[in-house]
C-alpha atoms as a PDB file:
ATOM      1  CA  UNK A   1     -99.490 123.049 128.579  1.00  0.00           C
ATOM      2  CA  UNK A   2    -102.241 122.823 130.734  1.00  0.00           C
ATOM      3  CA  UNK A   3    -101.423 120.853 134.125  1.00  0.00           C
ATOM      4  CA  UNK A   4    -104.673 119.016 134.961  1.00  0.00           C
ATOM      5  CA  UNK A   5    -105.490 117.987 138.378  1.00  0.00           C
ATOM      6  CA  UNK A   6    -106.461 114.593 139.635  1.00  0.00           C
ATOM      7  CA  UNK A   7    -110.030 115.830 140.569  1.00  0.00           C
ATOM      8  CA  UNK A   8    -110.471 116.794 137.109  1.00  0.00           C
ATOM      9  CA  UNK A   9    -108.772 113.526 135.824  1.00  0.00           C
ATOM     10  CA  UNK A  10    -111.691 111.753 137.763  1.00  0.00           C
ATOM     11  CA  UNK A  11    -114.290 113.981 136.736  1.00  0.00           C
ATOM     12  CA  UNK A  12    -113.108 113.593 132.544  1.00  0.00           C
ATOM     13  CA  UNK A  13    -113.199 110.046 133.103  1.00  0.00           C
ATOM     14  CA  UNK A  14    -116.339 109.883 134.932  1.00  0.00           C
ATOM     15  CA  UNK A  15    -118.245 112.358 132.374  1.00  0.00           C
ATOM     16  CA  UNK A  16    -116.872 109.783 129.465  1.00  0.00           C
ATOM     17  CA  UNK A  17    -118.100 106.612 131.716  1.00  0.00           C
ATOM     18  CA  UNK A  18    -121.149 108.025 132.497  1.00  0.00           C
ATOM     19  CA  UNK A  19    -121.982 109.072 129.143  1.00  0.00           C
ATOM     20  CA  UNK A  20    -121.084 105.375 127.724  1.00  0.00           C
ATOM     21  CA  UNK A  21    -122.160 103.339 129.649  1.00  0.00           C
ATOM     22  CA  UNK A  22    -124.698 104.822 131.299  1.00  0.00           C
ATOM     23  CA  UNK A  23    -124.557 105.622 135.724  1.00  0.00           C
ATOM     24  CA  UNK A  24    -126.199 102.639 136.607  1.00  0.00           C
ATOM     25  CA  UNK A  25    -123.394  99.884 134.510  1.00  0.00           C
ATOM     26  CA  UNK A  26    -120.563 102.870 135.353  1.00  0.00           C
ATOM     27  CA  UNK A  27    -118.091 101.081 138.425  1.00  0.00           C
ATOM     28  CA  UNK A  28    -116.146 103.400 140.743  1.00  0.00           C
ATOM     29  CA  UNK A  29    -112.878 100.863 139.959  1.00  0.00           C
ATOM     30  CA  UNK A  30    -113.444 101.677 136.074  1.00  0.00           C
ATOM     31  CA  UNK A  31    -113.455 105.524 136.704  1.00  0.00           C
ATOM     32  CA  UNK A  32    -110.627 105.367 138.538  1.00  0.00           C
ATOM     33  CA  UNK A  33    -108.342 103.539 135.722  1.00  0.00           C
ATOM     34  CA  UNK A  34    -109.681 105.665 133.383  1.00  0.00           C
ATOM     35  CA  UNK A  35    -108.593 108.733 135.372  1.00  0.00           C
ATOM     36  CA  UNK A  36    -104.840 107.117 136.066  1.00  0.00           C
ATOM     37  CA  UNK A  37    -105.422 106.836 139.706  1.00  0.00           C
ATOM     38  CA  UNK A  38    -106.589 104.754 142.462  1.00  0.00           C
ATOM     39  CA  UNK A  39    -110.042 103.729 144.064  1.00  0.00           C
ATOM     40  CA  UNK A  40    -108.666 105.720 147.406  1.00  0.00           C
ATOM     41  CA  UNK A  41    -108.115 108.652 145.722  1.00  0.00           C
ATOM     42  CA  UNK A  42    -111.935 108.377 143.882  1.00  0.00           C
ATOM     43  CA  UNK A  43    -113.317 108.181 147.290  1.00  0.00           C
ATOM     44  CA  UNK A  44    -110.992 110.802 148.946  1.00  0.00           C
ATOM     45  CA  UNK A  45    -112.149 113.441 146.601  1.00  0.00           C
ATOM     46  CA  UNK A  46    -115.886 112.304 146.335  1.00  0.00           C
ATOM     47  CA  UNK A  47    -117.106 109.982 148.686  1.00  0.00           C
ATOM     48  CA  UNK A  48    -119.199 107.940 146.201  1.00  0.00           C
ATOM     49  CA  UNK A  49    -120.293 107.561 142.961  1.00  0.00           C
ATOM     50  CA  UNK A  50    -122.963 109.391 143.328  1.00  0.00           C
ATOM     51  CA  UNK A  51    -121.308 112.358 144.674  1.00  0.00           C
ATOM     52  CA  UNK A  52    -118.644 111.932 141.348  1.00  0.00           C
ATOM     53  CA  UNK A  53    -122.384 112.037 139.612  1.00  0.00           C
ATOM     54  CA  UNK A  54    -123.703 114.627 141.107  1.00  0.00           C
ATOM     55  CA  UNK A  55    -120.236 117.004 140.023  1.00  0.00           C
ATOM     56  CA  UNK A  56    -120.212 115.963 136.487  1.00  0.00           C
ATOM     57  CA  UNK A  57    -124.166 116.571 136.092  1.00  0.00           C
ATOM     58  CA  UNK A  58    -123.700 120.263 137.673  1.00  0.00           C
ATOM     59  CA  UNK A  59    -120.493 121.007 135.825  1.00  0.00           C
ATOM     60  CA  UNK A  60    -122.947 119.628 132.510  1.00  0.00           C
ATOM     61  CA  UNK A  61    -125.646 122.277 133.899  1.00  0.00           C
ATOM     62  CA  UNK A  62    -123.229 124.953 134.638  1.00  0.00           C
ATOM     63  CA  UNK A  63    -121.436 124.906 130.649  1.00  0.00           C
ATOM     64  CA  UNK A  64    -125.470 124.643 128.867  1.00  0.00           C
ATOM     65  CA  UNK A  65    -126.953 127.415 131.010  1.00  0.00           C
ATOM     66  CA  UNK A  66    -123.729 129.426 130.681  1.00  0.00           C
ATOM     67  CA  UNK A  67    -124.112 128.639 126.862  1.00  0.00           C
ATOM     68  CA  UNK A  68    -127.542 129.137 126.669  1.00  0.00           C
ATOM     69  CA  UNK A  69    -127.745 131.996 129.001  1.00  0.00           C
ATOM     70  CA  UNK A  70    -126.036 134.377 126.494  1.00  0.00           C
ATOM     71  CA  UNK A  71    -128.518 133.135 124.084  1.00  0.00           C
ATOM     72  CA  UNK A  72    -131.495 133.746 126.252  1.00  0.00           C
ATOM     73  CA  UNK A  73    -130.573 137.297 127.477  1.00  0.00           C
ATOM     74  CA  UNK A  74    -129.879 138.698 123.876  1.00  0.00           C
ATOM     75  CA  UNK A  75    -132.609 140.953 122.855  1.00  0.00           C
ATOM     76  CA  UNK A  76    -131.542 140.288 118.883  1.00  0.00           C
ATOM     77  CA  UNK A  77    -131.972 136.620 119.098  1.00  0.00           C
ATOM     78  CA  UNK A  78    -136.012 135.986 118.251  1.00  0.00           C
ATOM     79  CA  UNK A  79    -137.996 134.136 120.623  1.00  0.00           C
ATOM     80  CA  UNK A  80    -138.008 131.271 117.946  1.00  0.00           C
ATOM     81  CA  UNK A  81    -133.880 131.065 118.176  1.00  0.00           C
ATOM     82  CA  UNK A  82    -134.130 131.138 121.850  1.00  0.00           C
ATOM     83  CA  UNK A  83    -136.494 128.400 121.728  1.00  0.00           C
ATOM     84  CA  UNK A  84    -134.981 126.414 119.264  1.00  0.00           C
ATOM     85  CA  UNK A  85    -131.615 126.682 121.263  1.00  0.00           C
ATOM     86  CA  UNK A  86    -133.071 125.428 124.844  1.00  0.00           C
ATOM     87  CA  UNK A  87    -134.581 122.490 122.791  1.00  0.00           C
ATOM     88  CA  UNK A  88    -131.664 121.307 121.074  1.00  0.00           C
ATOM     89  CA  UNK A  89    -128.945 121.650 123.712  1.00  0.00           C
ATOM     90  CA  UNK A  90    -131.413 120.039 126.215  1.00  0.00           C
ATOM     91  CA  UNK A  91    -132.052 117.261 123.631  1.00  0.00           C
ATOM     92  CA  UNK A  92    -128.493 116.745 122.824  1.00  0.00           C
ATOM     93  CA  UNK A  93    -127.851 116.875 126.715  1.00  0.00           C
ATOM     94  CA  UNK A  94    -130.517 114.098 127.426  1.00  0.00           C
ATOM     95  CA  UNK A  95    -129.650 111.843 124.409  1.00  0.00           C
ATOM     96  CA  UNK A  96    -125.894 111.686 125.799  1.00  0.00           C
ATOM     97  CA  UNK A  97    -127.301 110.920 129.508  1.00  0.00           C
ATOM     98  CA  UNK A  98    -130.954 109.418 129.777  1.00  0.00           C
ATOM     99  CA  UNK A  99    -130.416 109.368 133.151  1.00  0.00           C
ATOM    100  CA  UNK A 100    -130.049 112.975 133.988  1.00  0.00           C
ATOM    101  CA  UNK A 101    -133.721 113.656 134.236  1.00  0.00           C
ATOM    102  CA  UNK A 102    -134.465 111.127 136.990  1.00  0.00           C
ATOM    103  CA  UNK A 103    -131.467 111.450 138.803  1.00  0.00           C
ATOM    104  CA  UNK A 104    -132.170 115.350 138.789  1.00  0.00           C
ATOM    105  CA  UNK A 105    -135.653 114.607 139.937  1.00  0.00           C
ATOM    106  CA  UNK A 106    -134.200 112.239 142.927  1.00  0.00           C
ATOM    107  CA  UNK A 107    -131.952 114.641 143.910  1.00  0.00           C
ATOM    108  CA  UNK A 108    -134.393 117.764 143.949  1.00  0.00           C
ATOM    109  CA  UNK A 109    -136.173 115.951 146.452  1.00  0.00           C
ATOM    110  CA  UNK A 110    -133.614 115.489 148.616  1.00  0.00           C
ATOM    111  CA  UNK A 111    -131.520 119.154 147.934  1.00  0.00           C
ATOM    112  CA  UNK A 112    -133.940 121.669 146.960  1.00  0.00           C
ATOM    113  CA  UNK A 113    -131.147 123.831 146.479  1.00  0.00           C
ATOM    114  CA  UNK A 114    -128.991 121.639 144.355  1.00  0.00           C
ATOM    115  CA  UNK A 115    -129.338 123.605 141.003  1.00  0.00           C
ATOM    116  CA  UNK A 116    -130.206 126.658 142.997  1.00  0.00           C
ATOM    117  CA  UNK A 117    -126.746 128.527 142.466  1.00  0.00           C
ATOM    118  CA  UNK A 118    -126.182 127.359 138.734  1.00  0.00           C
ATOM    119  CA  UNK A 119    -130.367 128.722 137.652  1.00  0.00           C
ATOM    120  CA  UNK A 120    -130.224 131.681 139.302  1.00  0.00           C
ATOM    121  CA  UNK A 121    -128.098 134.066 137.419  1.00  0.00           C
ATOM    122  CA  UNK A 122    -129.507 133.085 134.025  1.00  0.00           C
ATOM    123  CA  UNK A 123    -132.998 133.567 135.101  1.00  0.00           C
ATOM    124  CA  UNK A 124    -132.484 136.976 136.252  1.00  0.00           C
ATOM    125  CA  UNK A 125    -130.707 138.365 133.276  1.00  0.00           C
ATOM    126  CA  UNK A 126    -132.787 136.303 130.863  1.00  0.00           C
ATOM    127  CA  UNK A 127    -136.571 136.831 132.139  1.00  0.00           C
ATOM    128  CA  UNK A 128    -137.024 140.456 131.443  1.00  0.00           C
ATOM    129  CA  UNK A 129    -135.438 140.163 127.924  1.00  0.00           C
ATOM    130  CA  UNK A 130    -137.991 137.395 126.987  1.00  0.00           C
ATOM    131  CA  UNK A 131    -140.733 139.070 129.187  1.00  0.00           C
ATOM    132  CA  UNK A 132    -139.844 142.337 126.785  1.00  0.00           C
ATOM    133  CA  UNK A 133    -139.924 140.061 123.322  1.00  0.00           C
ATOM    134  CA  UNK A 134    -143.421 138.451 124.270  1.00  0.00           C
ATOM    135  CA  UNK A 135    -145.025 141.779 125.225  1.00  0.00           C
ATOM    136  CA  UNK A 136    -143.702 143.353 122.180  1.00  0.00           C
ATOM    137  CA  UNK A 137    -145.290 140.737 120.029  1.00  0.00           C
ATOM    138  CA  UNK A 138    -148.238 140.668 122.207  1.00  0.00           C
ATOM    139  CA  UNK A 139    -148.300 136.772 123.229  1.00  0.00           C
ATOM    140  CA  UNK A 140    -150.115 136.347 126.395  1.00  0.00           C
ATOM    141  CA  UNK A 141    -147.513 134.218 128.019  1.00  0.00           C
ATOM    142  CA  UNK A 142    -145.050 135.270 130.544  1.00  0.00           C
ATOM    143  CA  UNK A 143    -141.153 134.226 130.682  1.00  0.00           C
ATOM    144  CA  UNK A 144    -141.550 131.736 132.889  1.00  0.00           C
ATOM    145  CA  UNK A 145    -144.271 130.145 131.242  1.00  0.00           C
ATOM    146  CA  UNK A 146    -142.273 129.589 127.844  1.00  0.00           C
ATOM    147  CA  UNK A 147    -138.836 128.485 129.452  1.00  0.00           C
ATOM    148  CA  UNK A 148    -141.252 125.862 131.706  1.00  0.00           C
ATOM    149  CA  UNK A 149    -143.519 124.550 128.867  1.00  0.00           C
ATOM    150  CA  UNK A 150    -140.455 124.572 126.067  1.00  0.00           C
ATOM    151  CA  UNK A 151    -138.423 122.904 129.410  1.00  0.00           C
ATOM    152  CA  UNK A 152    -141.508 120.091 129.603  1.00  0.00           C
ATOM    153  CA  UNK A 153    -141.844 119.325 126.444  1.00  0.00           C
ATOM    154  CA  UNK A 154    -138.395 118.690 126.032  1.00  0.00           C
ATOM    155  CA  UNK A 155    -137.744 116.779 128.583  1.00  0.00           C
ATOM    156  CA  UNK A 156    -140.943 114.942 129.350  1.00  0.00           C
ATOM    157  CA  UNK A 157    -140.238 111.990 126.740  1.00  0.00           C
ATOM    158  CA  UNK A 158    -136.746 111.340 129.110  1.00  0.00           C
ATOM    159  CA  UNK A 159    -138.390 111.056 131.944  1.00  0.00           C
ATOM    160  CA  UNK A 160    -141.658 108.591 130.931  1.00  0.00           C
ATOM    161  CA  UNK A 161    -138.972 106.619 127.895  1.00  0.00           C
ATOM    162  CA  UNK A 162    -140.171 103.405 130.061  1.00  0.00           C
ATOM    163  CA  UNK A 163    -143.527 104.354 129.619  1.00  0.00           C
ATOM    164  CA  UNK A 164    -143.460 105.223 126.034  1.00  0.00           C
ATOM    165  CA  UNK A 165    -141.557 102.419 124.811  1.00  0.00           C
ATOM    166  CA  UNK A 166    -143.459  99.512 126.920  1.00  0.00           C
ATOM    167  CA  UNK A 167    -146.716 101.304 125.972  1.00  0.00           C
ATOM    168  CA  UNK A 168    -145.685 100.603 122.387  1.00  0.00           C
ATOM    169  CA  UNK A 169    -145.985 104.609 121.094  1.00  0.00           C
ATOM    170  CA  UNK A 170    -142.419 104.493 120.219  1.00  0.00           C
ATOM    171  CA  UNK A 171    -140.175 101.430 119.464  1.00  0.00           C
ATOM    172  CA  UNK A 172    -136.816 101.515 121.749  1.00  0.00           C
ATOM    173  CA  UNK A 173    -135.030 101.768 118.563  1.00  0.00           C
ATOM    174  CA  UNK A 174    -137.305 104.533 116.758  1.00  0.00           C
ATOM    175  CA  UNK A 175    -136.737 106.900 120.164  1.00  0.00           C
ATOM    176  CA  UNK A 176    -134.051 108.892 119.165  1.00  0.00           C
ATOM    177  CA  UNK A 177    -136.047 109.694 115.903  1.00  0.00           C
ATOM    178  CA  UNK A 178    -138.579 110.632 117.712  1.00  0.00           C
ATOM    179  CA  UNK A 179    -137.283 112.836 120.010  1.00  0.00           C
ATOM    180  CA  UNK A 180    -135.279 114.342 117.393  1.00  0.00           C
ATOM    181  CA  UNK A 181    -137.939 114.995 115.336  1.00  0.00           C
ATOM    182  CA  UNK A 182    -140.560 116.338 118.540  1.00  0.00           C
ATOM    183  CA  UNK A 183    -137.833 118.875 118.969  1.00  0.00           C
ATOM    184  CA  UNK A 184    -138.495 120.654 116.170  1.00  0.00           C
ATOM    185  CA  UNK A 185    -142.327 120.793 116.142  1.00  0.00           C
ATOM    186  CA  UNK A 186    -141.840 122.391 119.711  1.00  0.00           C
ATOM    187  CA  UNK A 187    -141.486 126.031 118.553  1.00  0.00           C
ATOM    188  CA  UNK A 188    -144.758 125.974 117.110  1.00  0.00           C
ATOM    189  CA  UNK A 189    -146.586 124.686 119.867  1.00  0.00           C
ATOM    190  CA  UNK A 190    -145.408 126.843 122.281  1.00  0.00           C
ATOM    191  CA  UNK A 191    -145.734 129.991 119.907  1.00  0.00           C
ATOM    192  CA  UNK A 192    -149.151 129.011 118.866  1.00  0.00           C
ATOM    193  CA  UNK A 193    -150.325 128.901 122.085  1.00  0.00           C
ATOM    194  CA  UNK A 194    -149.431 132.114 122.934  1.00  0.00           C
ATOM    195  CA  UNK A 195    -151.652 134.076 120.783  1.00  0.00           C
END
């Protein structure tokens, strides 16, 4: 059986918190009885709940890119796949926590080198594959322009959702639609305007 620390306890409770109610509605006090523990031992091992935040957001980051970085760096997976994969993981990843795009926006302005660590290693063993698969099928787009534009277009309608909805382009209740269906019209933008 596998013996589970309290840190973890805090961060499986937080993670679950987060994810239903949101950061902002999410109390330290409930995170803690959801873990088993105490309020002390919240703070001993993270200071604040932003701090818990921050952890459960990078541990989120760190299991999708290690996911998606096998996906990304196989040279039999078509750039379509690979597309289609950053899209819907990103999607699912966004729908569970709205707030991950701002918060990761605050937070990059503050620590640059927040995400540093967890980017890195997938970007180096993933460019040259996709650099290889565009050149071979002769789109005039580098690596780093697909990952950013298929990154953008995912995750654009999270970050300006206040702006959509009181706009009135999409209803508050027609958003997940939407987003669900956008993700699937992505491939062919992006592939479309490569040639």
């Amino acid at each position: 059986m596998e013996t589970i620390t309290t840190e973890q306890k805090i961060i499986r409770a937080a993670d679950k918190l987060f994810t239903q109610k949101g950061y902002a509605a999410t109390k330290t006090r409930d995170i803690a009885e959801e873990a088993g523990t105490n309020l002390a031992l919240l703070n001993y091992y993270f200071g604040s709940k932003e701090n818990l935040y921050k952890k459960v957001v990078q541990e989120k980051l760190r299991l999708l890119l290690g996911a998606m970085g096998s996906v990304l760096s196989d040279e039999n997976i078509s750039l379509e796949e690979k597309i289609n994969s950053i899209t819907e993981n990103y999607t699912a990843l966004l729908l569970e926590n709205e707030e991950l795009p701002i918060f990761i926006l605050n937070e990059l302005s503050v620590n640059k080198e927040l995400f540093v660590n967890i980017t890195r290693n997938t970007r180096q063993i993933a460019q040259p594959v996709i650099d290889k698969q565009l050149k071979e099928r002769k789109l005039g787009m580098s690596a780093k322009d697909l990952i950013i534009n298929t990154l953008s277009l995912t995750m654009f309608p999270f970050v300006a959702k206040p702006l959509i909805i009181s706009s009135g382009l999409v209803n508050a209740d027609e958003f997940v639609e939407f987003v669900t269906k956008r993700k699937e019209k992505i491939i062919n933008w992006i592939i479309k305007t490569t040639k």
